[in-house]
Structures are given as structure tokens and as C-alpha cells.
N, C-alpha and C. Protein backbone atom coordinates (compact mmCIF):
# COMPACT_ATOMS: atom_id res chain seq x y z
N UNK A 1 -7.18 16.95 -128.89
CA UNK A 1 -8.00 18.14 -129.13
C UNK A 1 -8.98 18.35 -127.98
N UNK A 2 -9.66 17.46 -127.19
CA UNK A 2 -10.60 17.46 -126.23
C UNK A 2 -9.65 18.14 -125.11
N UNK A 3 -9.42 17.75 -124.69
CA UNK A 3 -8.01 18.25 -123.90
C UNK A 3 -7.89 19.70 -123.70
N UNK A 4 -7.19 19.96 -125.05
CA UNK A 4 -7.19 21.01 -124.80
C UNK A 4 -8.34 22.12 -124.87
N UNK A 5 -9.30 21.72 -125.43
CA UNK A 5 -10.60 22.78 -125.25
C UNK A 5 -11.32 22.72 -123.68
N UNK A 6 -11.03 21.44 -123.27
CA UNK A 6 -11.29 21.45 -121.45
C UNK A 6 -9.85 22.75 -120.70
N UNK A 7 -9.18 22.39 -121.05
CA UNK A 7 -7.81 23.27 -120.84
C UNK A 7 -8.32 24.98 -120.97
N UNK A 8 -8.83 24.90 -122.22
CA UNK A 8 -9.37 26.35 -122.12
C UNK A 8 -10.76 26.67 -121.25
N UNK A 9 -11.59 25.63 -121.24
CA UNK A 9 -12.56 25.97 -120.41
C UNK A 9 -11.94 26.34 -118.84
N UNK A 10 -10.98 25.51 -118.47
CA UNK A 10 -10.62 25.82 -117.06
C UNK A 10 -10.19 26.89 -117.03
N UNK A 11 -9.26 27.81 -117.84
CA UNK A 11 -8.55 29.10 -118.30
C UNK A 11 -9.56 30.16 -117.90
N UNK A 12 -10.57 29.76 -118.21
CA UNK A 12 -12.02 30.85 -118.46
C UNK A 12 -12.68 30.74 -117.15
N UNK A 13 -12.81 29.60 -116.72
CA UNK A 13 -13.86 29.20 -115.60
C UNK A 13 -13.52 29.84 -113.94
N UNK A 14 -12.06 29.23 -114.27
CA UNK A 14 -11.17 29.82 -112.47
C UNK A 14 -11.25 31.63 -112.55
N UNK A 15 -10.75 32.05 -113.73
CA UNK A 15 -10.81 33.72 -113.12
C UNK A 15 -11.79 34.07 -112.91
N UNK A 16 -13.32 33.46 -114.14
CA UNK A 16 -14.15 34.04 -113.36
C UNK A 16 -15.09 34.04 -112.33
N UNK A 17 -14.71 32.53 -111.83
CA UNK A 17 -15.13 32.52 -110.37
C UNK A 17 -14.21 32.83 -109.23
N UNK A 18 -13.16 32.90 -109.69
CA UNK A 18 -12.63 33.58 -108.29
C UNK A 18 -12.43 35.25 -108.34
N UNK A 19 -12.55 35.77 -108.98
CA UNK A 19 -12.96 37.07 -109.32
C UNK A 19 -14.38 36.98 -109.04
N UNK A 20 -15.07 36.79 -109.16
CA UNK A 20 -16.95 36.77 -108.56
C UNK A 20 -16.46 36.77 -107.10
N UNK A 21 -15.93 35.61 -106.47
CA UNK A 21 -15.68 35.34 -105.06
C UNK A 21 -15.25 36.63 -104.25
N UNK A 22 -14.47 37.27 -105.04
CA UNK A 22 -13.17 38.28 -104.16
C UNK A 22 -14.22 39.78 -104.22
N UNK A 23 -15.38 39.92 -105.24
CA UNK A 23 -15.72 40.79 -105.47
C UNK A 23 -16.60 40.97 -104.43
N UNK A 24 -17.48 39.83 -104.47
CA UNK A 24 -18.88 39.66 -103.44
C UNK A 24 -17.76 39.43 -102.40
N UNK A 25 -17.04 38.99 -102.04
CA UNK A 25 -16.58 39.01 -100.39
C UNK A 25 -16.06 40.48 -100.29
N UNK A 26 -15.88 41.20 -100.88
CA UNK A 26 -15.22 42.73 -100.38
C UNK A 26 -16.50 43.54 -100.72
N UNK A 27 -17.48 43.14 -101.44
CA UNK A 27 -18.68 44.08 -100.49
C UNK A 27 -19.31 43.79 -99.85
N UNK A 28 -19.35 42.52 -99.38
CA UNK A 28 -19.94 41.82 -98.39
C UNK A 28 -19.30 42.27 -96.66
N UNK A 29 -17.83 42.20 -96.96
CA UNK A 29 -17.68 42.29 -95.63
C UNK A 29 -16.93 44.17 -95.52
N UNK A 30 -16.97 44.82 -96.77
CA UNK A 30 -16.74 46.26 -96.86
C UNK A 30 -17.85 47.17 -96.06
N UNK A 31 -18.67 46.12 -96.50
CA UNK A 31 -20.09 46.97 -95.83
C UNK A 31 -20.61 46.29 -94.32
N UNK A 32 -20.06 44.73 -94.60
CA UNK A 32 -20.38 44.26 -92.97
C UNK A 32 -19.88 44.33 -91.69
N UNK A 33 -18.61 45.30 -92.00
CA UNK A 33 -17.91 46.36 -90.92
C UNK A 33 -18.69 46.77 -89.94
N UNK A 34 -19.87 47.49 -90.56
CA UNK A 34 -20.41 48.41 -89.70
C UNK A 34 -21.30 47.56 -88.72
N UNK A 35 -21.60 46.46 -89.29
CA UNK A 35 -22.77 45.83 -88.65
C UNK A 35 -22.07 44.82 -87.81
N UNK A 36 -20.63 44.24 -87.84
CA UNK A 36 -19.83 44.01 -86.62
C UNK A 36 -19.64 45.13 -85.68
N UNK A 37 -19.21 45.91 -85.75
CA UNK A 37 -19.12 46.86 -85.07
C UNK A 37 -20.19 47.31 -84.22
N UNK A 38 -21.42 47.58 -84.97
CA UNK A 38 -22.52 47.14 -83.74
C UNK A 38 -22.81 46.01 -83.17
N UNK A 39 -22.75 44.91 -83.66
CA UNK A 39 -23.06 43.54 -82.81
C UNK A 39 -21.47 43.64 -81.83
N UNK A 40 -20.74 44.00 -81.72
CA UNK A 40 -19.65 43.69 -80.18
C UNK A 40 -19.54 45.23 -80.22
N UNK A 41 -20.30 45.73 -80.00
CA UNK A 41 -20.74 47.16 -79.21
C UNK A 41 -19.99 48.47 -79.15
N UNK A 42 -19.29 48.81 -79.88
CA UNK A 42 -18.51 49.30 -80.61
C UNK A 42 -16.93 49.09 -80.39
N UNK A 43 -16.23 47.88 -80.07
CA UNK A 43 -14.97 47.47 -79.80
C UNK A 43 -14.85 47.35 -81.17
N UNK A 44 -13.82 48.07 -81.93
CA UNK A 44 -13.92 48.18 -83.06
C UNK A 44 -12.32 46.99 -83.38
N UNK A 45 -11.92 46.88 -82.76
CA UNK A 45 -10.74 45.73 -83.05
C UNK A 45 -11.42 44.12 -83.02
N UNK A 46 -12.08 44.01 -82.00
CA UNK A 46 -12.84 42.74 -81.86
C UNK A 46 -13.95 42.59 -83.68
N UNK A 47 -14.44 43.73 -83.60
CA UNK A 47 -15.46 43.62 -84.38
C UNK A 47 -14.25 43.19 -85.86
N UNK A 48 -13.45 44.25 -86.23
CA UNK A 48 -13.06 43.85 -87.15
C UNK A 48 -12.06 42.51 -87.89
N UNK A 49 -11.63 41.95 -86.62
CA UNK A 49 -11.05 40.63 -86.20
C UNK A 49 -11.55 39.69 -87.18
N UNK A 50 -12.48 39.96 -86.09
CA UNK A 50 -14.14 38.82 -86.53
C UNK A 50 -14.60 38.93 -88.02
N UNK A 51 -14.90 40.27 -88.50
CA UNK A 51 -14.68 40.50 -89.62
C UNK A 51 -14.35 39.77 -91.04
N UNK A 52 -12.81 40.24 -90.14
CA UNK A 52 -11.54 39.29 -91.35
C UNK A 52 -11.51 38.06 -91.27
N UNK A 53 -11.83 37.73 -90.35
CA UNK A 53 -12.30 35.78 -90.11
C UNK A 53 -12.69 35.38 -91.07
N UNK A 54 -14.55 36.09 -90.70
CA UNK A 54 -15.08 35.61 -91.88
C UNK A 54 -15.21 35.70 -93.08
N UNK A 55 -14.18 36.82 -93.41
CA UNK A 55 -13.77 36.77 -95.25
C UNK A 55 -12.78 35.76 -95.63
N UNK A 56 -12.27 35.51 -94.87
CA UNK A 56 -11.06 34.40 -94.86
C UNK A 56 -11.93 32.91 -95.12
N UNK A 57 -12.64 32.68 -94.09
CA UNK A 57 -13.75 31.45 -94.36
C UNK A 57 -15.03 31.74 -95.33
N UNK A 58 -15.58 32.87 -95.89
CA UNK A 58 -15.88 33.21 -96.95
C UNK A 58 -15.47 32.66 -98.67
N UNK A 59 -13.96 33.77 -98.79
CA UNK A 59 -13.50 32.61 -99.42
C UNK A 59 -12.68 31.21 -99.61
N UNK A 60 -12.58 30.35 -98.72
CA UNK A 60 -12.50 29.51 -98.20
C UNK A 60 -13.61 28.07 -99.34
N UNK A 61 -14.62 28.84 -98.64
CA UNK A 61 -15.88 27.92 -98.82
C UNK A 61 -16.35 28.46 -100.09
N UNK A 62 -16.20 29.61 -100.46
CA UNK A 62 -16.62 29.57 -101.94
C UNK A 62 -15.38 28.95 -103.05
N UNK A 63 -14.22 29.60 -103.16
CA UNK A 63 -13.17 28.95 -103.88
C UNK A 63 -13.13 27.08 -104.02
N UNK A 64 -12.98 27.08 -102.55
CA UNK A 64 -13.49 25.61 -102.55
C UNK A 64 -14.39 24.74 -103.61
N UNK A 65 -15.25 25.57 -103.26
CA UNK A 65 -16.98 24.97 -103.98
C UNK A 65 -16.62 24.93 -105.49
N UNK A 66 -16.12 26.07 -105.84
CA UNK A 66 -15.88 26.31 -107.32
C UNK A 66 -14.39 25.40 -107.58
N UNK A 67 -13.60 25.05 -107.09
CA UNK A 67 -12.96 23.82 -107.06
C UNK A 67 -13.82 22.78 -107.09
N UNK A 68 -14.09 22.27 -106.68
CA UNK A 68 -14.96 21.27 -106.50
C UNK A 68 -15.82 21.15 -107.22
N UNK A 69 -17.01 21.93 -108.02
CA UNK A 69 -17.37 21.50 -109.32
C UNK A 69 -16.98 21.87 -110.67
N UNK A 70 -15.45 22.16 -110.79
CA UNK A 70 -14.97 22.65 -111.55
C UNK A 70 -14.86 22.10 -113.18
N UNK A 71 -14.88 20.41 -112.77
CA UNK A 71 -14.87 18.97 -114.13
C UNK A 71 -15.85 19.51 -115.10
N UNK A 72 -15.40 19.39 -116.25
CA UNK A 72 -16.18 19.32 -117.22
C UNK A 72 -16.29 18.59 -118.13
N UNK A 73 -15.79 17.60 -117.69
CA UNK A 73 -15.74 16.68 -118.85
C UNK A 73 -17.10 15.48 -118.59
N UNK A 74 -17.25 15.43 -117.56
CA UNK A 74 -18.08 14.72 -116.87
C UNK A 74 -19.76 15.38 -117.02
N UNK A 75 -19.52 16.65 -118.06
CA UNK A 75 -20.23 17.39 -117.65
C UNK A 75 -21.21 17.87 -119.07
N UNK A 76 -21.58 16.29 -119.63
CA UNK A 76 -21.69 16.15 -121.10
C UNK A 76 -20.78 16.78 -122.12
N UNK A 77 -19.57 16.75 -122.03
CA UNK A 77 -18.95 17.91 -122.79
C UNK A 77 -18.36 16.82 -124.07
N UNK A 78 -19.33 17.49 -124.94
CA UNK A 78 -19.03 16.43 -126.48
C UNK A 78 -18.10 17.43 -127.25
N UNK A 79 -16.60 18.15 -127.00
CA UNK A 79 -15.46 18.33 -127.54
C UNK A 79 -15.95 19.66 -128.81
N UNK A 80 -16.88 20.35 -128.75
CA UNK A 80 -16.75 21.38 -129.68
C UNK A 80 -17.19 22.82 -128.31
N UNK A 81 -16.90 23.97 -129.74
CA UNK A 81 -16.60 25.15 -128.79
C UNK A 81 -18.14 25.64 -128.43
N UNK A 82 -18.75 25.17 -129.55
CA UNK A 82 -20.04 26.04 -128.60
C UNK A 82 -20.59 24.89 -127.34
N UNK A 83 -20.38 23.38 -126.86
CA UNK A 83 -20.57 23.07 -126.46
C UNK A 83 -20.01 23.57 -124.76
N UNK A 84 -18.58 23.83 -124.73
CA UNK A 84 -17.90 24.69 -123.88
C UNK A 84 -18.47 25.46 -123.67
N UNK A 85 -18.86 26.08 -124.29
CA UNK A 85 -19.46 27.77 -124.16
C UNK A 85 -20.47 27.46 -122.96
N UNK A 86 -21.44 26.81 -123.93
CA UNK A 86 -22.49 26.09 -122.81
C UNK A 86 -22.50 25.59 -121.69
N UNK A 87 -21.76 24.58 -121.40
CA UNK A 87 -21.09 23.63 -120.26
C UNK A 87 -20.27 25.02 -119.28
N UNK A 88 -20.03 25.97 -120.07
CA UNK A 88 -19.15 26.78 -119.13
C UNK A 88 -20.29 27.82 -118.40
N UNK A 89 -21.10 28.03 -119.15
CA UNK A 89 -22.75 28.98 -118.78
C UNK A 89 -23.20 28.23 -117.81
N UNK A 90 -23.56 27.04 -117.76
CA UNK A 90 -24.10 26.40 -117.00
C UNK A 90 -23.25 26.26 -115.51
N UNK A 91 -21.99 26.30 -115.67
CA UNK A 91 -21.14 26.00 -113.97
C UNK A 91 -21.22 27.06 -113.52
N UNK A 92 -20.31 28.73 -114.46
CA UNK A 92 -20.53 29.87 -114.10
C UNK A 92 -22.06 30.67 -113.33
N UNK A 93 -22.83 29.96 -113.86
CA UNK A 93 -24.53 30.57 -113.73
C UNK A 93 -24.70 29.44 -112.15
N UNK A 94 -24.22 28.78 -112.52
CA UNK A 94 -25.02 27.81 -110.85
C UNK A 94 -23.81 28.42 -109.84
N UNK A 95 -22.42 28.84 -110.43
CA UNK A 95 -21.49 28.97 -109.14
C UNK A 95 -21.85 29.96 -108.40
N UNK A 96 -22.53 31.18 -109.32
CA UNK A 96 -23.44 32.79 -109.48
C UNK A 96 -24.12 32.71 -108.16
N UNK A 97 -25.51 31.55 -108.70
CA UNK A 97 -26.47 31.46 -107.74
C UNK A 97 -26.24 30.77 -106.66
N UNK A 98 -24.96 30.27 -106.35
CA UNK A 98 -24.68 29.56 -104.88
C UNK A 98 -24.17 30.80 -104.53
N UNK A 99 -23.01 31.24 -104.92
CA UNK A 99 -22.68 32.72 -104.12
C UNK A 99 -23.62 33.58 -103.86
N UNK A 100 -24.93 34.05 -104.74
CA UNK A 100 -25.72 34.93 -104.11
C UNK A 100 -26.52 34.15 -103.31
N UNK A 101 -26.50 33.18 -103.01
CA UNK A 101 -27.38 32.46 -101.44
C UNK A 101 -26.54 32.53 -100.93
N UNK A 102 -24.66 32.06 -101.16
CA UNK A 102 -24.24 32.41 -99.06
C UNK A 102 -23.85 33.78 -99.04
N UNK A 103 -24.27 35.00 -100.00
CA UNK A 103 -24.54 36.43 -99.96
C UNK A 103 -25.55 36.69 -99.22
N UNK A 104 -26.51 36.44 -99.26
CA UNK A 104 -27.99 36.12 -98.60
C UNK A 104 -27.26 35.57 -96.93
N UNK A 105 -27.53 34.87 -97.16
CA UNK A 105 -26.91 34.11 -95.79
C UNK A 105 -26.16 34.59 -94.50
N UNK A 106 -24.81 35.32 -95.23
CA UNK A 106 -24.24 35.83 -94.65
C UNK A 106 -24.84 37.34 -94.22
N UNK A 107 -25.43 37.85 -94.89
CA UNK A 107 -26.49 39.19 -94.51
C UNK A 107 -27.21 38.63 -93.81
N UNK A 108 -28.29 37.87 -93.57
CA UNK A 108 -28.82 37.24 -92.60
C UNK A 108 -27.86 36.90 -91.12
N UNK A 109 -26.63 36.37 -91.13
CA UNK A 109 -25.85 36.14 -90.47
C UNK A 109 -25.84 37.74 -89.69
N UNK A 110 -25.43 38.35 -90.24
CA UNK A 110 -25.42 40.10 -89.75
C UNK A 110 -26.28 40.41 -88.85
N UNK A 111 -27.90 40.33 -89.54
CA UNK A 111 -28.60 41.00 -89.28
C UNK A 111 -29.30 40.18 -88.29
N UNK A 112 -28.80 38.75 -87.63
CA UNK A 112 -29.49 37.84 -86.74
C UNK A 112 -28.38 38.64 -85.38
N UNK A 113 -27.70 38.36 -85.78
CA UNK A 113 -26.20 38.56 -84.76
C UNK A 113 -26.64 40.33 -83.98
N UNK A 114 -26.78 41.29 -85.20
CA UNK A 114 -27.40 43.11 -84.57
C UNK A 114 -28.68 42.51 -83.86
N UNK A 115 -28.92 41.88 -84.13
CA UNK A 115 -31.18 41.81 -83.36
C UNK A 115 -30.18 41.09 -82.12
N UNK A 116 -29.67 40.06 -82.63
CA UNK A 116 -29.16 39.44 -80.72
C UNK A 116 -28.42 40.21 -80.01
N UNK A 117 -27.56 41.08 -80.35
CA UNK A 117 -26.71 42.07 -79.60
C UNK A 117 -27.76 42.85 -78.80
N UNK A 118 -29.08 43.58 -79.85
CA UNK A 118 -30.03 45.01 -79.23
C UNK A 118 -30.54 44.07 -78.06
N UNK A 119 -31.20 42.42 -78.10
CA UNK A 119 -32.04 41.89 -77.18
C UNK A 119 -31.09 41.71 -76.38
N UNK A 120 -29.62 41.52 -75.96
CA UNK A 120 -28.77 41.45 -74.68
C UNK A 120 -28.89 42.98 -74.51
N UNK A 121 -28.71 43.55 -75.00
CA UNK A 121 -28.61 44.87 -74.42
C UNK A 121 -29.59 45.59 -73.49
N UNK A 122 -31.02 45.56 -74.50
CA UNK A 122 -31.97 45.59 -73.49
C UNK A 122 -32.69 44.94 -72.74
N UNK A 123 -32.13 43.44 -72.44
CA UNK A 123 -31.93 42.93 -70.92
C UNK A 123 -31.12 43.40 -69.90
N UNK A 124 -29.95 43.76 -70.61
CA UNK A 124 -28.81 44.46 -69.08
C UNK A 124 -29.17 46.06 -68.58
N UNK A 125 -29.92 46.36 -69.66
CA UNK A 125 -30.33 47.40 -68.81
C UNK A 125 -31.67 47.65 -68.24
């Protein structure tokens, strides 16, 4: 019986972190188009390259992560459903708040990369 209620927690847990993942990486990098595109100066193939890179290593490192603390058994899980419920609130809610920090991050990443592009620029000229 334990078994299988871990069985269902995993059922529940993977779509909805990798659905979180795929969502925040396609507006993350839907919108971080534009801001490649200005940091390599409007070469719009380079920019978008680069782009797709980093959605690729995006989810990469998030899927990963959510692999990686995926156990729940380890995870006080004393075999009833509202305990799941719980145990499943608790991975879902921390996997949440790691994705919105390398959301954070990666906007930061953006917006360090446009400020270093404008300061080469107005050195070369």
C-alpha cells in the first residue's frame, strides 16, 4: 500500500514540475529574445542561438533539480493520503521557489549582459 501511494505522489509531482519548468522557460526566454538581440547588437541569428542554448540548459538544470529531490519516502512520509498531500506541498512549493530564483537570475543574467554590451559600445565609440 505505501508503494503505491508514493507511486501516485510521483504521478502528481513530475507533471507538475515539469510543466512549471517548460512554462517559466518559454516566458523566460519568449521575452529574453529581445534582450539577446540587443546584447550581440542586433545579429539576430547569433542572438537567438544563444537564446536556445540557454533554454536547453535552463531546462536541463531545472528538470534535473526536480529529479533530484523528487524521494518521498525519505521525506517523513507516514503512508496516508493527506500526508502525501502534504509531503507533495512541501517539494512542489520549494521546487516553485527555486525556479522563481533561477527566474530572477536569469533576468539578472539579461540585464547584466544589455548594461555590458551599452558599456562596450560606448567605449568604441
Amino acid at each position: 500500500m505505501e508503494t503505491s501511494k508514493i507511486l501516485i505522489g510521483y504521478l502528481i509531482y513530475l507533471p507538475i514540475t515539469i510543466t512549471l519548468t517548460l512554462f517559466v522557460s518559454n516566458i523566460l526566454f519568449t521575452n529574453g529574445r529581445l534582450f539577446m538581440i540587443d546584447i550581440f547588437k542586433g545579429k539576430e541569428e547569433i542572438a537567438l542561438a544563444t537564446n536556445r542554448l540557454f533554454k536547453v540548459g535552463f531546462y536541463l538544470l531545472n528538470i534535473g533539480f526536480a529529479l533530484l529531490i523528487m524521494e518521498i519516502q525519505d521525506y517523513g512520509f507516514d503512508n496516508t493520503y493527506q500526508n502525501l498531500a502534504e509531503v507533495l506541498s512541501s517539494k512542489i512549493g520549494g521546487f516553485t521557489i527555486y525556479l522563481g530564483l533561477i527566474l530572477f537570475f536569469n533576468i539578472f543574467l539579461f540585464f547584466r549582459g544589455r548594461k555590458k554590451s551599452r558599456q562596450h559600445l560606448n567605449t568604441v565609440e
